[in-house]
Protein backbone atom coordinates (compact mmCIF):
# COMPACT_ATOMS: atom_id res chain seq x y z
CA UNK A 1 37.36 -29.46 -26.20
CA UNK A 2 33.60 -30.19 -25.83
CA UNK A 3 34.14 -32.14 -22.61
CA UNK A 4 36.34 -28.50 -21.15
CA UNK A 5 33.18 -26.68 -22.29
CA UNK A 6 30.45 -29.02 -20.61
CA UNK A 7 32.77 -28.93 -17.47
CA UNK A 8 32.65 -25.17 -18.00
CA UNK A 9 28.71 -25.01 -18.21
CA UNK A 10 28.03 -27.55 -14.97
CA UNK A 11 30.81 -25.14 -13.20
CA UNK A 12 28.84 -21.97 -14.19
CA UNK A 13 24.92 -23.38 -13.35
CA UNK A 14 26.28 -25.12 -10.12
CA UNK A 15 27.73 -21.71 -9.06
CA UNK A 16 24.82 -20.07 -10.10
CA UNK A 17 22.85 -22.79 -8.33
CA UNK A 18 24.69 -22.32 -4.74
CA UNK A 19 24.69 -18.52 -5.14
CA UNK A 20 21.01 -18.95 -4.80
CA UNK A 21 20.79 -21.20 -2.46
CA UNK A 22 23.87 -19.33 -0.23
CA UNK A 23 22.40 -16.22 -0.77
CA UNK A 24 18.77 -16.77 -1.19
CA UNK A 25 17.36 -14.64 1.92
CA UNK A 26 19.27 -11.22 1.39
CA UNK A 27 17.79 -11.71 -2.19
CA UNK A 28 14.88 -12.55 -1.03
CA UNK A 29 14.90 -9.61 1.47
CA UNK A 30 16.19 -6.85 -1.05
CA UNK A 31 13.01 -8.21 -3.29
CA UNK A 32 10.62 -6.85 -1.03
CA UNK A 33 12.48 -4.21 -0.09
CA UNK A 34 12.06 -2.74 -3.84
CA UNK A 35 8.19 -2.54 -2.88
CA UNK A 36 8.68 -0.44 0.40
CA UNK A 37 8.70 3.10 0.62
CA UNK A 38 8.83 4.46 4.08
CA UNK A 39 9.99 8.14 4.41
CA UNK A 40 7.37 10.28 6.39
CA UNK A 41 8.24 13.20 7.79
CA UNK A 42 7.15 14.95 10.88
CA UNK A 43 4.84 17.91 10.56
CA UNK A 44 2.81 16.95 7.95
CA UNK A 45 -0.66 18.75 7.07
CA UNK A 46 -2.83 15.25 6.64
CA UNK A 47 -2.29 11.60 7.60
CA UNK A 48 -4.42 9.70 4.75
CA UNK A 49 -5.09 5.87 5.80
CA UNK A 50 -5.73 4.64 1.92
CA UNK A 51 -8.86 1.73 2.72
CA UNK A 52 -8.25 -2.59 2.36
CA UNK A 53 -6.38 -3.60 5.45
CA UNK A 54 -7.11 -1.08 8.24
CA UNK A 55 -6.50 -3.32 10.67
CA UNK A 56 -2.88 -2.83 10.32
CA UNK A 57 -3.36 0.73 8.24
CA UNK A 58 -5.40 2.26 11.57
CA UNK A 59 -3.62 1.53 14.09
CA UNK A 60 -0.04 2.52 12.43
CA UNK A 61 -2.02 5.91 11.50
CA UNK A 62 -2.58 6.50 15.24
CA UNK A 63 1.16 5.92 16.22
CA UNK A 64 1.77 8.33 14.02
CA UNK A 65 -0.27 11.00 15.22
CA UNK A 66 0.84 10.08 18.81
CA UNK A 67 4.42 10.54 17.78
CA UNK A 68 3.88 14.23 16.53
CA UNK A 69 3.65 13.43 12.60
CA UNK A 70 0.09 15.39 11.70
CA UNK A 71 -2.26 16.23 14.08
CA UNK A 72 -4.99 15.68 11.26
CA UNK A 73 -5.96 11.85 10.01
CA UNK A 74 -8.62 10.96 6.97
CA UNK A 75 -9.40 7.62 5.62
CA UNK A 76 -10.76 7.14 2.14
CA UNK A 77 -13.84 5.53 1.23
CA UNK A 78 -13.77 1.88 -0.34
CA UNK A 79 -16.71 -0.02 -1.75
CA UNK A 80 -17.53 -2.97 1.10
CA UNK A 81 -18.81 -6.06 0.05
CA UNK A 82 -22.33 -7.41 0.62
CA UNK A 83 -22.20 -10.36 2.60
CA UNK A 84 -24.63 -13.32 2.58
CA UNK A 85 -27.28 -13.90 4.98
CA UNK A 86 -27.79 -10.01 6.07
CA UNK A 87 -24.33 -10.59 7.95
CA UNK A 88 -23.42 -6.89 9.06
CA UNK A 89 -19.69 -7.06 8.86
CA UNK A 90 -18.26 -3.13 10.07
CA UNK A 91 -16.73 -1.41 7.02
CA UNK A 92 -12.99 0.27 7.53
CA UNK A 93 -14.66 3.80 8.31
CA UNK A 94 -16.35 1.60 11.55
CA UNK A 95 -13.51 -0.48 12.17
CA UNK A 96 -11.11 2.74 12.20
CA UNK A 97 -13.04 4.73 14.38
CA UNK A 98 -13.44 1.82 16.90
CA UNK A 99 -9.55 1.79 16.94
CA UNK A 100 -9.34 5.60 17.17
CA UNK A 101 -11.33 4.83 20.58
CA UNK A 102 -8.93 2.29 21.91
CA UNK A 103 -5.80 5.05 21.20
CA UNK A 104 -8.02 7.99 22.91
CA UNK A 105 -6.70 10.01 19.49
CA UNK A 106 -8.49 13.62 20.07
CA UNK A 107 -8.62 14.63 16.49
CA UNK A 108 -11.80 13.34 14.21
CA UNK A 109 -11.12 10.82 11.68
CA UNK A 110 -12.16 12.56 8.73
CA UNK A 111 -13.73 10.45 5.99
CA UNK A 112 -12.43 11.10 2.14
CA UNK A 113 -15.56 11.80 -0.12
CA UNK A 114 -15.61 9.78 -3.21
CA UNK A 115 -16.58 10.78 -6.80
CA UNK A 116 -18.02 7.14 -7.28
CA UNK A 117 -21.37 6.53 -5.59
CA UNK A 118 -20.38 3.37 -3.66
CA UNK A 119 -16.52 4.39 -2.72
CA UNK A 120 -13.38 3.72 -4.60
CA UNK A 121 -12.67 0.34 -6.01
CA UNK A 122 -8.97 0.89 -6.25
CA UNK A 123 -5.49 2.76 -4.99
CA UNK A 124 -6.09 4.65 -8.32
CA UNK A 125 -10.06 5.62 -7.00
CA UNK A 126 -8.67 6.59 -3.84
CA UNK A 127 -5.79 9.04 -5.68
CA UNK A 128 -9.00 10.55 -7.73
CA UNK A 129 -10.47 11.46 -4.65
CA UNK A 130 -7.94 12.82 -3.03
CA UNK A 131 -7.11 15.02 -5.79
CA UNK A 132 -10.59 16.21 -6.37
CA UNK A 133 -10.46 16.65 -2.51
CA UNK A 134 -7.22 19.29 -2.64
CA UNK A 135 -8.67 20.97 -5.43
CA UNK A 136 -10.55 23.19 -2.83
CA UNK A 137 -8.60 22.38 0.67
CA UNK A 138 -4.80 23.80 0.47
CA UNK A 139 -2.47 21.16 1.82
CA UNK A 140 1.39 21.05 0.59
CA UNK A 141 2.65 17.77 3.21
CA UNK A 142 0.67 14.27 3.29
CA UNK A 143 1.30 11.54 4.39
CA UNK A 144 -0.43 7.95 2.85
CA UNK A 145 -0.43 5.10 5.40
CA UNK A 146 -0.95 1.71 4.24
CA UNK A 147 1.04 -1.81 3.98
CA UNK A 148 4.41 -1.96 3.83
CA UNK A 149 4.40 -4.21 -0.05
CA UNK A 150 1.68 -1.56 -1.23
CA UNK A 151 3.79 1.67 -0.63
CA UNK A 152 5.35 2.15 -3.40
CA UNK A 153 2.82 0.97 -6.37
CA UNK A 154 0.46 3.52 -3.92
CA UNK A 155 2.96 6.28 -4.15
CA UNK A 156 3.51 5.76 -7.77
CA UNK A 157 -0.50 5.68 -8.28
CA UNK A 158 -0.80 8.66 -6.39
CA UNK A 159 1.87 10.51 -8.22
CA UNK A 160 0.36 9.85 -11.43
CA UNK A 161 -3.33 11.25 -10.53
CA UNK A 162 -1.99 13.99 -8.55
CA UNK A 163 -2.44 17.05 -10.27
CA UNK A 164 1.19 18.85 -10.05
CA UNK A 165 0.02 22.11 -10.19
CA UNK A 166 -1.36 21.25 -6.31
CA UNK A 167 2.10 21.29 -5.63
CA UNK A 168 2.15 18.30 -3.36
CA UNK A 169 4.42 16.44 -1.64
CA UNK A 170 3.92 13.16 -1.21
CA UNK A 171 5.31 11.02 1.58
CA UNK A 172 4.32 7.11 2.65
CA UNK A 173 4.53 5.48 6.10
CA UNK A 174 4.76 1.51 5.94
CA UNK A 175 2.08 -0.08 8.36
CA UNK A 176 3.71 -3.39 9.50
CA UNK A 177 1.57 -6.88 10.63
CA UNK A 178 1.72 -9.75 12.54
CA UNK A 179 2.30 -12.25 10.14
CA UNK A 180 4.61 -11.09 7.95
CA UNK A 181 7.46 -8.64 6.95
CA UNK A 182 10.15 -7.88 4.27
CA UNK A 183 12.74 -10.96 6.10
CA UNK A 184 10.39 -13.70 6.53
CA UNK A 185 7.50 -13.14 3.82
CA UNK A 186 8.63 -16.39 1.78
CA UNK A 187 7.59 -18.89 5.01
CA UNK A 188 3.45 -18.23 5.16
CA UNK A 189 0.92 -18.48 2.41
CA UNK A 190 -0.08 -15.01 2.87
CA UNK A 191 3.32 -13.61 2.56
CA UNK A 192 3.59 -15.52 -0.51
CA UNK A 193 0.44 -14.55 -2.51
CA UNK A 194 1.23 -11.07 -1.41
CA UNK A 195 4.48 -10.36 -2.71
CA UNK A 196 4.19 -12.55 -5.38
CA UNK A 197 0.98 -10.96 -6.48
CA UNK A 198 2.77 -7.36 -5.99
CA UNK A 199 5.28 -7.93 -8.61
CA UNK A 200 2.08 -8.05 -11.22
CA UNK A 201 0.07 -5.05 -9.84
CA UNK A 202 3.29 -3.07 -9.81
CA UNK A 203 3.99 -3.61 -13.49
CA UNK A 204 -0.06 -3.01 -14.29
CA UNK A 205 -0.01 0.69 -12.33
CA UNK A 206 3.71 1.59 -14.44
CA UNK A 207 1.89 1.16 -17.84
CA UNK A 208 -1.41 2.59 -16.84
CA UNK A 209 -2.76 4.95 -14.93
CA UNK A 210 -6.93 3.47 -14.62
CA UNK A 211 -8.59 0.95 -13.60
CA UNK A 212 -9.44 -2.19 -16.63
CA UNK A 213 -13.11 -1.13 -17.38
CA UNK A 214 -15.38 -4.38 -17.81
CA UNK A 215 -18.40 -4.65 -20.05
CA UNK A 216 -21.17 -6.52 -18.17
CA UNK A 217 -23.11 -7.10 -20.92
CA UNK A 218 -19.97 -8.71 -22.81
């Protein structure tokens, strides 16, 4: 009787076991596809590119104005990091516009105003802004732009600071890369730390709704 059972227990692990292995890319696929949120609609009163990767976030903003989705774009503003040695590295407002250029786009990038001194230090920042910002400009239709793994925590962050009496509504459009996308993330480093780092930050914006405050002096 314990020998049936042990046969039963290697029978159900090395099913288990070969399920995973058999099935381990549409898994691996419908993983990251629990991250993405891409639903925007045409006609929308603002295209906001949320700051951190506007290399991909810019240019996908663009396409979308090309393509008839808002004829009005704004990027928030994000703290930028000194760098050593005086090196002048441009900032996302400077990189954004010098894209806007190459895609002869006729509207002006408008630039988010912050309520922090130095720009917003998260996707939570940026949805303070924004909020603050519709508090005296009447908009019903926006769309956020920004990385395909960061849609949905950015919706959800969004959501949460939103003020519903604003009566928004909130759609996302996924900016895609070079490098990596929701069928082959799991074969480069970057892909890797990205979506396995999502699954953390994801859980973090459910429960909370802030940024972690850190004494200095502690």
């Amino acid at each position: 009787m314990i020998i049936k059972k042990s046969f039963l227990w290697l029978f159900i692990i090395f099913s288990i076991l070969f399920s995973l292995f058999y099935f381990k890319k549409n898994l691996l696929v419908n993983y990251a596809n629990f991250f993405i949120v891409n639903n925007a609609k045409k006609g929308a009163d603002l295209i906001l590119i949320l700051s951190g990767n506007v290399l991909t976030r810019a240019p996908h903003a663009f396409n979308l104005v090309e393509d008839g989705y808002s004829s009005r774009i704004m990027i928030t503003k994000m703290q930028w990091h000194q760098l050593p040695h005086n090196i002048k590295y441009p900032n996302d407002i400077e990189l954004a516009n010098k894209i806007k250029q190459e895609y002869k786009i006729k509207a002006d990038l408008e630039i988010l105003p912050s309520l922090k001194p130095l720009g917003a230090s998260s996707t939570f920042d940026e949805a303070k802004d924004f909020n603050h910002f519709l508090i005296n400009n009447k908009l019903s239709n926006i769309i956020l732009v920004t990385d395909e793994n960061h849609t949905r925590r950015a919706l959800m962050a969004f959501r949460k600071i939103i003020n519903n009496d604003l009566n928004i509504n909130l759609f996302v459009s996924a900016a895609p890369n070079g490098i990596y996308n929701k069928y082959n993330w799991w074969k480069s480093d970057i892909g890797l730390k990205t979506y396995i780092l999502e699954v953390f930050l994801y859980i973090y914006y459910f429960f909370y709704d802030d940024n972690i405050e850190i004494d200095n002096n502690i």
